[in-house]
C-alpha atoms as a PDB file:
ATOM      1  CA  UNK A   1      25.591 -11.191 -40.565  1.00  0.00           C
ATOM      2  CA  UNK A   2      24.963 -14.466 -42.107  1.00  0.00           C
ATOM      3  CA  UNK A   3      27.780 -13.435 -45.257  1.00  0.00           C
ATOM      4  CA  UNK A   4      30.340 -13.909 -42.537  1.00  0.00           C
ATOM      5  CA  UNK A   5      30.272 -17.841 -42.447  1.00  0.00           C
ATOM      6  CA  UNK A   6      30.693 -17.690 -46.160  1.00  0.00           C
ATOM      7  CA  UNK A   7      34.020 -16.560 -45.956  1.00  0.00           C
ATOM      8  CA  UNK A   8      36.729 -18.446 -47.187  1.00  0.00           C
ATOM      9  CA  UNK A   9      39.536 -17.062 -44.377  1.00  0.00           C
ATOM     10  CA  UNK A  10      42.164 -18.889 -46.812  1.00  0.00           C
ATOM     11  CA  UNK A  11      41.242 -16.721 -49.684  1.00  0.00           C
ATOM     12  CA  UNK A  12      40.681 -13.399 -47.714  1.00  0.00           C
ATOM     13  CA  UNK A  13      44.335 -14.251 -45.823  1.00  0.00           C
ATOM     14  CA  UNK A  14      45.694 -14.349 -49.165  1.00  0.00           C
ATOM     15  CA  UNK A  15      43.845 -11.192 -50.982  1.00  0.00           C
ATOM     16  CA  UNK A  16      45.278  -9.905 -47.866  1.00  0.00           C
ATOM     17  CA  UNK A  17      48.966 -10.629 -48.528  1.00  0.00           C
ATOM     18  CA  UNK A  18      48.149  -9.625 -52.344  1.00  0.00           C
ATOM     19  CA  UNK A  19      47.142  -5.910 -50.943  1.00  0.00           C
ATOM     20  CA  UNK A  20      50.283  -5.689 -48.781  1.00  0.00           C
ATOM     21  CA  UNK A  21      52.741  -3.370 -50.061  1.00  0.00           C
ATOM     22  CA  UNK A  22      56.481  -4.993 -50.281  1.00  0.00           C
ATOM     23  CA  UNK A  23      57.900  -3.360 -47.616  1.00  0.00           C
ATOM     24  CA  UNK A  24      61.351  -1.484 -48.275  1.00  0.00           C
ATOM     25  CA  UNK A  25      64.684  -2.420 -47.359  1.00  0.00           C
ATOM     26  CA  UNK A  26      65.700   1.232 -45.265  1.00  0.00           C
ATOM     27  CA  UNK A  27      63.834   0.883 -42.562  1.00  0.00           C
ATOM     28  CA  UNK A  28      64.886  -2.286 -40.772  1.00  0.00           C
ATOM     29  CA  UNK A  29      61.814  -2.354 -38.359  1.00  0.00           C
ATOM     30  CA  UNK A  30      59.442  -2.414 -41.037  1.00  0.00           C
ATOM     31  CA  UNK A  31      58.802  -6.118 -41.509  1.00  0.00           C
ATOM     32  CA  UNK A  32      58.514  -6.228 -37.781  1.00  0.00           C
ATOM     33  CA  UNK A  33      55.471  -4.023 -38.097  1.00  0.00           C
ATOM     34  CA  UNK A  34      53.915  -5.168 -41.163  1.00  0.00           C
ATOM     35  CA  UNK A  35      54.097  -9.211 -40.023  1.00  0.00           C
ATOM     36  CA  UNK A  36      52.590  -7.855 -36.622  1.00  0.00           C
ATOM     37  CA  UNK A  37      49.665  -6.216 -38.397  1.00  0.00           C
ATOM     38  CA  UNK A  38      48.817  -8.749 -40.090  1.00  0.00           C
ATOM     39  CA  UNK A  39      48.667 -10.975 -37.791  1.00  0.00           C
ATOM     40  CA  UNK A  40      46.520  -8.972 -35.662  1.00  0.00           C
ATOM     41  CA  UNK A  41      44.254  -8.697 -38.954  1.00  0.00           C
ATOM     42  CA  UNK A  42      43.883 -12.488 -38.907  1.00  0.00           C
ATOM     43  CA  UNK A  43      43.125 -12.478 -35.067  1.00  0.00           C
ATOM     44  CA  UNK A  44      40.152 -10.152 -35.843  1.00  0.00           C
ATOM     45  CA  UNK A  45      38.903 -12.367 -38.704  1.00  0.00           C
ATOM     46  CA  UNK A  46      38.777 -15.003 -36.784  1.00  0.00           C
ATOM     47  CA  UNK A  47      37.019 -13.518 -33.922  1.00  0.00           C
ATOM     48  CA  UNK A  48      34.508 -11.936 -36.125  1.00  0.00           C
ATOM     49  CA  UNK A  49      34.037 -15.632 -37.821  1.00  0.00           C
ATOM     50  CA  UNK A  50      33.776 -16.983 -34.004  1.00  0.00           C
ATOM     51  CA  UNK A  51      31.091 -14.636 -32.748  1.00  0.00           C
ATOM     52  CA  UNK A  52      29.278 -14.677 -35.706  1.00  0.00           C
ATOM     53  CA  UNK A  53      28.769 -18.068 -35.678  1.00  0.00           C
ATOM     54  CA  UNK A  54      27.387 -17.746 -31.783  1.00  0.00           C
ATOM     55  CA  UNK A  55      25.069 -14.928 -33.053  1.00  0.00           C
ATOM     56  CA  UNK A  56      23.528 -17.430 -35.640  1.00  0.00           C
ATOM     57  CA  UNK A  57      22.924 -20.009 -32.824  1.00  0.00           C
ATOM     58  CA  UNK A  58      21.255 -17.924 -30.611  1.00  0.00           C
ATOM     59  CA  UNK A  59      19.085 -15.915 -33.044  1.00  0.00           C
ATOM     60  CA  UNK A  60      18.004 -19.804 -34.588  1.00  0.00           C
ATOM     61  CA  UNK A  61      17.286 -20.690 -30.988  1.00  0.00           C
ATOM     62  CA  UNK A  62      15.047 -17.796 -30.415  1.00  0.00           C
ATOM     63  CA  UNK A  63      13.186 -18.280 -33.486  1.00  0.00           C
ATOM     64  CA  UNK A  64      12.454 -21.846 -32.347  1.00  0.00           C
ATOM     65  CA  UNK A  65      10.783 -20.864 -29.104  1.00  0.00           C
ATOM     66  CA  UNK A  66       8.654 -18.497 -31.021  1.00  0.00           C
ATOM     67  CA  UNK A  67       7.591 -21.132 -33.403  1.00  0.00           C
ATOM     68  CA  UNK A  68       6.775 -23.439 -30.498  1.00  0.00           C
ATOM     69  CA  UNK A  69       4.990 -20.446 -28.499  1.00  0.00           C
ATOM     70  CA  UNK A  70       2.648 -19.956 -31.324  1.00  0.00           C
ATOM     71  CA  UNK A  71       2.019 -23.333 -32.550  1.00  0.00           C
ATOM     72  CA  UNK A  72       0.567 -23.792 -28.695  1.00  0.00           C
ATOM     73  CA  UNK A  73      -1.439 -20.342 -28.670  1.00  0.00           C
ATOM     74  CA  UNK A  74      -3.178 -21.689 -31.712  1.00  0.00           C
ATOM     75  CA  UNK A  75      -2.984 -25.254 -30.536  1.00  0.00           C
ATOM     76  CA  UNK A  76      -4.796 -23.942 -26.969  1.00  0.00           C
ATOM     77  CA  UNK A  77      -7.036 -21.086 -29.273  1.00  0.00           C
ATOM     78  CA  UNK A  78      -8.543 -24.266 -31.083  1.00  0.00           C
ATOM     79  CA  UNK A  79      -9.585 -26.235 -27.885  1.00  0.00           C
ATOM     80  CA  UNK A  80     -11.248 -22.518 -27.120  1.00  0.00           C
ATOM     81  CA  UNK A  81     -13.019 -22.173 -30.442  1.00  0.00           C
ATOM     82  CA  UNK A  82     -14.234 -26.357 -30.050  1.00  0.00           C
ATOM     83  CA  UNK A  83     -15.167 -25.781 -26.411  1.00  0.00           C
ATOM     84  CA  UNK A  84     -17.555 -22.576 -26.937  1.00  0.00           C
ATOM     85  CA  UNK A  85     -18.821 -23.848 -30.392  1.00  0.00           C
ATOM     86  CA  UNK A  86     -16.753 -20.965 -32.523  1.00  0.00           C
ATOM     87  CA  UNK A  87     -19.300 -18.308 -30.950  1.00  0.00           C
ATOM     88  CA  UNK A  88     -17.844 -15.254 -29.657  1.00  0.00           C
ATOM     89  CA  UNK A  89     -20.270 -14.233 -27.507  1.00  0.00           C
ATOM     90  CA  UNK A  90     -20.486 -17.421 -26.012  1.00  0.00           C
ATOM     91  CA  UNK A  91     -16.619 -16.877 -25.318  1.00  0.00           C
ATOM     92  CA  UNK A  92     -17.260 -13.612 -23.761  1.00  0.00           C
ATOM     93  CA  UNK A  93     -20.096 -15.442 -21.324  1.00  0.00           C
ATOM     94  CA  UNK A  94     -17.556 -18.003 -20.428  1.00  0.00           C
ATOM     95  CA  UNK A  95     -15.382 -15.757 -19.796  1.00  0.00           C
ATOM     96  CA  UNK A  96     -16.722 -13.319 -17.581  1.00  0.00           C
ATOM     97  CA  UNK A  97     -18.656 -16.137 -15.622  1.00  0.00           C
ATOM     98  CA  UNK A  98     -15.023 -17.520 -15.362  1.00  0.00           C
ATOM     99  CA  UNK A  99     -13.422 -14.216 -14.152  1.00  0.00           C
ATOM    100  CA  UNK A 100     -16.300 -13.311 -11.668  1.00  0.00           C
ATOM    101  CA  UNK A 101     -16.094 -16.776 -10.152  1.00  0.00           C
ATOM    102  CA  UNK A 102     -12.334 -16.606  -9.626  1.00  0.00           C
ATOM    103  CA  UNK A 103     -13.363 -13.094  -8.083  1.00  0.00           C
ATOM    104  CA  UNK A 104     -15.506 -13.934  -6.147  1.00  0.00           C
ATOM    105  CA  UNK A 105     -13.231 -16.846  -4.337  1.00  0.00           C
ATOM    106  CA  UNK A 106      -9.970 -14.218  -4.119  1.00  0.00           C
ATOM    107  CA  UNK A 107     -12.816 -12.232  -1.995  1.00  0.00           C
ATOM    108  CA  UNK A 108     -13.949 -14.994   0.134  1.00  0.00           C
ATOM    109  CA  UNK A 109     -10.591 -15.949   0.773  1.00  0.00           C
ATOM    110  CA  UNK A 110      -9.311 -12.325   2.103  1.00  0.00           C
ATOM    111  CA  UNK A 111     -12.330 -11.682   3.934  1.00  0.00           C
ATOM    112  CA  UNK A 112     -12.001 -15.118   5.741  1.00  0.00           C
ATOM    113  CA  UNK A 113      -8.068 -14.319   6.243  1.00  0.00           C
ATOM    114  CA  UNK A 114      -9.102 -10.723   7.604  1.00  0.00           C
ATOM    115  CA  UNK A 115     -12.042 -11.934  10.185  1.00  0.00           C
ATOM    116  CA  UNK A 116      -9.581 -15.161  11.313  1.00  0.00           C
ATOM    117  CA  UNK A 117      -6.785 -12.341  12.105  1.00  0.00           C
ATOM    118  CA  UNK A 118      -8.989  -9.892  13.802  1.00  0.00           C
ATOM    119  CA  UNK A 119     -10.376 -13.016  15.795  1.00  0.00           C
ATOM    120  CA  UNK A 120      -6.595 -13.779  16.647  1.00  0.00           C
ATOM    121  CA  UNK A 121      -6.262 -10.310  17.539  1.00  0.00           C
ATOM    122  CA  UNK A 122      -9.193 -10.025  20.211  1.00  0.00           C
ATOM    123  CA  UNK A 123      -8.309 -13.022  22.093  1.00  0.00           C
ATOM    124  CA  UNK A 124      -4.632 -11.831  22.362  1.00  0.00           C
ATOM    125  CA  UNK A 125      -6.323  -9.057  23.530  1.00  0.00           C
ATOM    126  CA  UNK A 126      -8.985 -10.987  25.752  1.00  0.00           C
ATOM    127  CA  UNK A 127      -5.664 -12.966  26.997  1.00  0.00           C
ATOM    128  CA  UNK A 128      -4.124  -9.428  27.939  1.00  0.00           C
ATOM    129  CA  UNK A 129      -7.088  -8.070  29.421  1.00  0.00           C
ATOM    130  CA  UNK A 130      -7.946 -10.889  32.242  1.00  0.00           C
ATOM    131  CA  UNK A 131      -4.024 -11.466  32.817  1.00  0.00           C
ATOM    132  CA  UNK A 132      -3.630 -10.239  37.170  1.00  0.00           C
ATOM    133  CA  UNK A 133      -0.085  -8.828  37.259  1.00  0.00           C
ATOM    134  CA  UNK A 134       1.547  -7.751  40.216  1.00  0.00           C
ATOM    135  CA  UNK A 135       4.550  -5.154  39.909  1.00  0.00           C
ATOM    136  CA  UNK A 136       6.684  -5.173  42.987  1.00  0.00           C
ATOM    137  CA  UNK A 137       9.147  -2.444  43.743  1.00  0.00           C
ATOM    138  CA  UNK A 138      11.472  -3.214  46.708  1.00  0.00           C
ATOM    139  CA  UNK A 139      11.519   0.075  47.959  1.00  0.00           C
ATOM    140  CA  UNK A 140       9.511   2.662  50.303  1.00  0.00           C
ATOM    141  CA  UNK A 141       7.853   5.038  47.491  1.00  0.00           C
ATOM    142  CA  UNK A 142       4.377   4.720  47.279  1.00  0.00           C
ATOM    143  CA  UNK A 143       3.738   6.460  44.538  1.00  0.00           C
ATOM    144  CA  UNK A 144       3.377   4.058  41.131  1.00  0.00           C
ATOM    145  CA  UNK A 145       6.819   4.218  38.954  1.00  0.00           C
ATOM    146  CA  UNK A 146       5.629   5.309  35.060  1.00  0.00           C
ATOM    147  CA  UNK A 147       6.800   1.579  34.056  1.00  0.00           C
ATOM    148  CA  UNK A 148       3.659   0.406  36.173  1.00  0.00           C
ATOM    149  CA  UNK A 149       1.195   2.759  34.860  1.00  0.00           C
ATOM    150  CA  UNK A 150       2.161   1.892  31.018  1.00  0.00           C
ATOM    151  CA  UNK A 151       1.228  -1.693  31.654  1.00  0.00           C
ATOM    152  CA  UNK A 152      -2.381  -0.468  32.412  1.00  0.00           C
ATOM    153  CA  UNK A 153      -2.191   1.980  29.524  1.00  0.00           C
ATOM    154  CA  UNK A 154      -1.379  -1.359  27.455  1.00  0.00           C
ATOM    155  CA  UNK A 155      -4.685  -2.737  28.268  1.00  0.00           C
ATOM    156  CA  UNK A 156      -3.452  -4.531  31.739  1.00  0.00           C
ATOM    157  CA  UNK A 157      -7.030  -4.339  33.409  1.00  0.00           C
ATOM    158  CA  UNK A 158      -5.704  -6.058  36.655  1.00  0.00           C
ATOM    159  CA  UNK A 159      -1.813  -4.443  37.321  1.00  0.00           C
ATOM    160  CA  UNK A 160      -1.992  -4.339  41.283  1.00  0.00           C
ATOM    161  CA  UNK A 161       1.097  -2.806  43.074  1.00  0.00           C
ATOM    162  CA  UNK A 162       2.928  -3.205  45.601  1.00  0.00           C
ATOM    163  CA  UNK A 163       6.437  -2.135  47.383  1.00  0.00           C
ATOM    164  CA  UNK A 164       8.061  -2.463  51.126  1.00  0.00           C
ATOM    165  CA  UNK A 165       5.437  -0.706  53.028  1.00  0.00           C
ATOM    166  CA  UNK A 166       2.685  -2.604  51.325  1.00  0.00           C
ATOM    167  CA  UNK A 167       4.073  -5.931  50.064  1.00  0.00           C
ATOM    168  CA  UNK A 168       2.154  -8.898  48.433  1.00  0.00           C
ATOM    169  CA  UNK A 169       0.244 -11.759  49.810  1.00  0.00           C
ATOM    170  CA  UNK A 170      -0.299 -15.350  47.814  1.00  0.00           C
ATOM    171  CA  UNK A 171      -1.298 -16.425  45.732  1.00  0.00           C
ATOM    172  CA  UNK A 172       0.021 -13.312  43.012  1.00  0.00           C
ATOM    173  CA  UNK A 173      -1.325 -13.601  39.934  1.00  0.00           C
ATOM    174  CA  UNK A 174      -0.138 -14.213  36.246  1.00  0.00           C
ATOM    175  CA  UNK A 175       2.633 -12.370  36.020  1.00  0.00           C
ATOM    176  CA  UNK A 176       5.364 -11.037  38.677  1.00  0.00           C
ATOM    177  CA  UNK A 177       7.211  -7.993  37.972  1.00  0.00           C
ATOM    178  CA  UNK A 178       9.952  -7.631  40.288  1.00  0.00           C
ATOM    179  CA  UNK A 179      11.476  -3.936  39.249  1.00  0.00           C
ATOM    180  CA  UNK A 180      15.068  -3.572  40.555  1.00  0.00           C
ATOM    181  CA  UNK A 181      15.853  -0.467  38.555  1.00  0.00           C
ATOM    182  CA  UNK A 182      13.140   2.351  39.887  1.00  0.00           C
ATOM    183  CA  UNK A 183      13.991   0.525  43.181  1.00  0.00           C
ATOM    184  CA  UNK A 184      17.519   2.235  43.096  1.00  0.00           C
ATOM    185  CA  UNK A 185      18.564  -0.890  45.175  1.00  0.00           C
ATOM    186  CA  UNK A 186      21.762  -1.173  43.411  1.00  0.00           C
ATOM    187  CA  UNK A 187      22.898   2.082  43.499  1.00  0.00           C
ATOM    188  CA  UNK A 188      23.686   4.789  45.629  1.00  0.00           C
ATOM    189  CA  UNK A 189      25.665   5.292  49.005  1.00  0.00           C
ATOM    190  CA  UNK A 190      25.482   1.451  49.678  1.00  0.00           C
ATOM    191  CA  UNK A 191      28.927   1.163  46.549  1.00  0.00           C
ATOM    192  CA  UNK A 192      30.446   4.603  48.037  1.00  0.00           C
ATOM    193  CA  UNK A 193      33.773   3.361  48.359  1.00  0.00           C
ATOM    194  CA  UNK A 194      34.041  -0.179  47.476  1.00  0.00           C
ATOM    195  CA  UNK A 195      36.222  -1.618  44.818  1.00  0.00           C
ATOM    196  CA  UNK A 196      34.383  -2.516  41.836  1.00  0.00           C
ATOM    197  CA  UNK A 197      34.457  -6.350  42.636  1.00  0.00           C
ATOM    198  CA  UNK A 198      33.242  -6.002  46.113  1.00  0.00           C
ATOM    199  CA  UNK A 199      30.555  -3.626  44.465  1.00  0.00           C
ATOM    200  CA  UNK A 200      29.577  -6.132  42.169  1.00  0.00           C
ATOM    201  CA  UNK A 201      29.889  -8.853  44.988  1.00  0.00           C
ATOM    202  CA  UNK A 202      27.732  -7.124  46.782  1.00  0.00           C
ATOM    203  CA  UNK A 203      24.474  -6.259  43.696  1.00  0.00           C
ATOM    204  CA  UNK A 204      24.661  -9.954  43.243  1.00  0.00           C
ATOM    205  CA  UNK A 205      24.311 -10.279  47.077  1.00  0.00           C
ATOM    206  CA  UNK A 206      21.301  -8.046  46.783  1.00  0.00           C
ATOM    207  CA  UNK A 207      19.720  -9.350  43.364  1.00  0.00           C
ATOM    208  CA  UNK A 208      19.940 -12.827  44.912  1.00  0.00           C
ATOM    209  CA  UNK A 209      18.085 -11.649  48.036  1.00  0.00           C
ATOM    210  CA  UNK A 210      14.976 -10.206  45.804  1.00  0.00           C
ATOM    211  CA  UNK A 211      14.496 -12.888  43.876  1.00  0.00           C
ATOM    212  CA  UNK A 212      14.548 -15.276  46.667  1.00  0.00           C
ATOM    213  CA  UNK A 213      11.968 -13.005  48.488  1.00  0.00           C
ATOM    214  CA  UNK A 214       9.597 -12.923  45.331  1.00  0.00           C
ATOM    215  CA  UNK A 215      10.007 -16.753  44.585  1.00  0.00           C
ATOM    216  CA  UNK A 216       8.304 -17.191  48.106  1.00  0.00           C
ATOM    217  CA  UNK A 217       5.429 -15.511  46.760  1.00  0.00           C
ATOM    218  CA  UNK A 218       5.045 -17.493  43.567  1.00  0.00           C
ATOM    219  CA  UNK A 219       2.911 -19.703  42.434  1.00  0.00           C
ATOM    220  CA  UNK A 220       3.636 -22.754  40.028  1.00  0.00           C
ATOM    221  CA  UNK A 221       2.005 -20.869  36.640  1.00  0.00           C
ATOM    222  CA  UNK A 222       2.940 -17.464  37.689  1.00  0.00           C
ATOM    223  CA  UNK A 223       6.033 -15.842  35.090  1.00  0.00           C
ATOM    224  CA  UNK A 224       8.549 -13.985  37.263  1.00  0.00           C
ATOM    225  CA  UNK A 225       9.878 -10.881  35.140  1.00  0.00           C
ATOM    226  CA  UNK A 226      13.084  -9.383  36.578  1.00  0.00           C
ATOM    227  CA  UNK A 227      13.381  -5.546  35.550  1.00  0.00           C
ATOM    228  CA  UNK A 228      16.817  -4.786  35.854  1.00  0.00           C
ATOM    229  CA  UNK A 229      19.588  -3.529  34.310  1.00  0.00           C
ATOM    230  CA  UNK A 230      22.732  -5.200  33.240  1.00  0.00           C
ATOM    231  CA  UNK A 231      23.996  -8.884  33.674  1.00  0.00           C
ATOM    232  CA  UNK A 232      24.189 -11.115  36.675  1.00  0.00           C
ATOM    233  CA  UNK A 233      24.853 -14.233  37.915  1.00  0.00           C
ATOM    234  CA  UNK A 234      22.244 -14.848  39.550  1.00  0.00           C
ATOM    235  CA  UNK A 235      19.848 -14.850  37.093  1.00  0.00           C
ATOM    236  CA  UNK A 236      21.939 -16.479  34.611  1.00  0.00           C
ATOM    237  CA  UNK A 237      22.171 -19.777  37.293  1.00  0.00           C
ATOM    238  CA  UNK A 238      18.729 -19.355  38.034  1.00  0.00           C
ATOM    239  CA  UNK A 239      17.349 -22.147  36.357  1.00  0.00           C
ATOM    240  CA  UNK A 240      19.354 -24.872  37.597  1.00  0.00           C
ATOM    241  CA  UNK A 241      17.743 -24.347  41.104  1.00  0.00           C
ATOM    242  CA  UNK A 242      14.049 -23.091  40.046  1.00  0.00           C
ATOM    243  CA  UNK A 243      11.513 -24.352  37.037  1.00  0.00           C
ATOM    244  CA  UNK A 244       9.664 -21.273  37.093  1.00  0.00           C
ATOM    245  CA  UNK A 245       9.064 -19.322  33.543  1.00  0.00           C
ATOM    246  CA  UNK A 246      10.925 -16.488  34.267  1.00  0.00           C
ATOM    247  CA  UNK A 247      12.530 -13.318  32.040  1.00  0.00           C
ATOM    248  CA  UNK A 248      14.904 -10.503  32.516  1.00  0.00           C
ATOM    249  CA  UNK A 249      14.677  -7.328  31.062  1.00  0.00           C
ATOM    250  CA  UNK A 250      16.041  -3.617  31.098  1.00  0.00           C
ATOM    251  CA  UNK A 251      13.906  -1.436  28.854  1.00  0.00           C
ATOM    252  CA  UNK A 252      10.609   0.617  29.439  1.00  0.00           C
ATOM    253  CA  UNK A 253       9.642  -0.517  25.918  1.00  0.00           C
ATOM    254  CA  UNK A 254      11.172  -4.270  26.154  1.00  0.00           C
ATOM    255  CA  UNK A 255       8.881  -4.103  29.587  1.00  0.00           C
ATOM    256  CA  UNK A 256       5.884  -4.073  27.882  1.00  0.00           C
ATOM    257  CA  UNK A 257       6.660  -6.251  25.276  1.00  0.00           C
ATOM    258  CA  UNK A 258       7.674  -8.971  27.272  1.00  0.00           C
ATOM    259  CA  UNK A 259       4.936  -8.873  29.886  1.00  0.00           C
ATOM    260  CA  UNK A 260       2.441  -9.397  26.902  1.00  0.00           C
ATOM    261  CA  UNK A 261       4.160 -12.624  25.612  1.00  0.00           C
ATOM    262  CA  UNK A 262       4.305 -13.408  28.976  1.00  0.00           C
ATOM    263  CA  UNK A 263       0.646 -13.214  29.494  1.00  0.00           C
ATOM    264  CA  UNK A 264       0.306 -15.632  26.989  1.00  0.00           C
ATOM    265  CA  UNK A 265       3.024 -17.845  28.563  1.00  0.00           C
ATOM    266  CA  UNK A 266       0.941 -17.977  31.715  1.00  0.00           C
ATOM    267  CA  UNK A 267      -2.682 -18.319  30.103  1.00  0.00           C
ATOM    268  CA  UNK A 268      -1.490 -21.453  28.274  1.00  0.00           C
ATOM    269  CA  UNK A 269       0.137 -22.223  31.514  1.00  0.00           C
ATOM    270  CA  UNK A 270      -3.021 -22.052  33.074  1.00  0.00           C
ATOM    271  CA  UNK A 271      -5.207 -23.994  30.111  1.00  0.00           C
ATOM    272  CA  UNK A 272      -3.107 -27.283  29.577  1.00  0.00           C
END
């Protein structure tokens, strides 16, 4: 593409003109036409002329950096051939001793990274395991809701239960699981009949009165984890009166999840 730059666009505008056939006088739109073509022709020319002209710059730039790459391989190949005395073998000794070395360390490293996580992972698991949690149901059942037995099956060694026949004594341990959903204390015959704001008057009346009854059982580390579904005020407002660590939550699987982190809450709690 390099002929295009050579191009007088004078000369080829007027070989141009010189190849034009003189348009007849019948016809009256046939100047129109011919003027517009040609015009268009010179448009073209001069976008060709344009673009190659970018072409060239780019393609020069590229060779460039290929010069430059290559006058540094051999630059960097001659500090090689110095270094090792020109002897190939030698290379190949360096080389490998180089390679194994840098293997070796990449091993090191990821075993040391593996043993520090699975250290990590047995004292979350230690924490866990040694973390006392009692799981309070305000109700007369005393059979174990499934929610209670999961937290043993999660590795909860000490998960001691109680409910309104059988209710706790201090000091409760770690954690405090107050469950107002197998309860069925805010349900039932209790709303038969009542608008929904005296209904919801009256769940606040009764989520207020739980709490209350299981902060008189806590102790300063222990986190209180309300098991409940939906929103209330009273455990939104709870922290301006108490500075207990405290959670809500309304899922089997959230359960478990947040009585672990809580475990760890209450074991740094514990170790300050």
């Amino acid at each position: 593409m390099d002929w295009l730059p050579s191009i007088d666009l004078s000369h080829l505008w007027d070989f141009v003109i010189a190849q034009t056939p003189t348009p007849t006088s019948s016809p009256l739109s046939a100047p129109t036409k011919n003027f517009n073509d040609l015009e268009l022709l010179k448009s073209q020319l001069e976008f060709l002329k344009a673009t190659n002209g970018q072409l060239g710059e780019s393609f020069n730039r590229f060779v460039a950096a290929m010069q430059f790459t290559l006058v540094v391989f051999a630059f960097l190949g001659g500090v090689l051939a110095f270094a090792i005395g020109k002897n190939l073998d030698d290379a190949k000794k360096v080389a490998s001793q180089l390679i194994n070395r840098e293997i070796e360390n990449k091993i090191t490293d990821l075993v040391q990274s593996e043993v520090e996580s699975v250290k990590r992972s047995l004292q979350r698991e230690r924490v866990i395991g040694s973390t006392v949690v009692d799981y309070y149901l305000p109700s007369n059942d005393t059979t174990e809701p499934n929610d209670c037995k999961l937290l043993r099956t999660r590795g909860f060694d000490k998960v001691r239960y109680w409910n309104q026949k059988k209710k706790p004594k201090k000091p409760v341990g770690d954690i405090f699981v107050l469950d107002l959903i197998n309860s069925k204390l805010l349900e039932g015959q209790d709303f038969a009949g009542l608008s929904d704001k005296d209904a919801e008057n009256k769940r606040e009346d009764k989520v207020k009165e739980q709490i209350n009854l299981a902060l008189d059982w806590l102790d300063k580390n222990t986190v209180l984890v309300i098991y409940v579904k939906g929103r209330y005020r009273e455990i939104d407002n709870l922290a301006a009166r108490v500075d207990y660590y405290y959670i809500p939550v309304n899922a089997p699987i959230s359960l478990l999840g947040i009585v672990a982190d809580s475990a760890y809450v209450a074991y740094g709690q514990s170790n300050f």
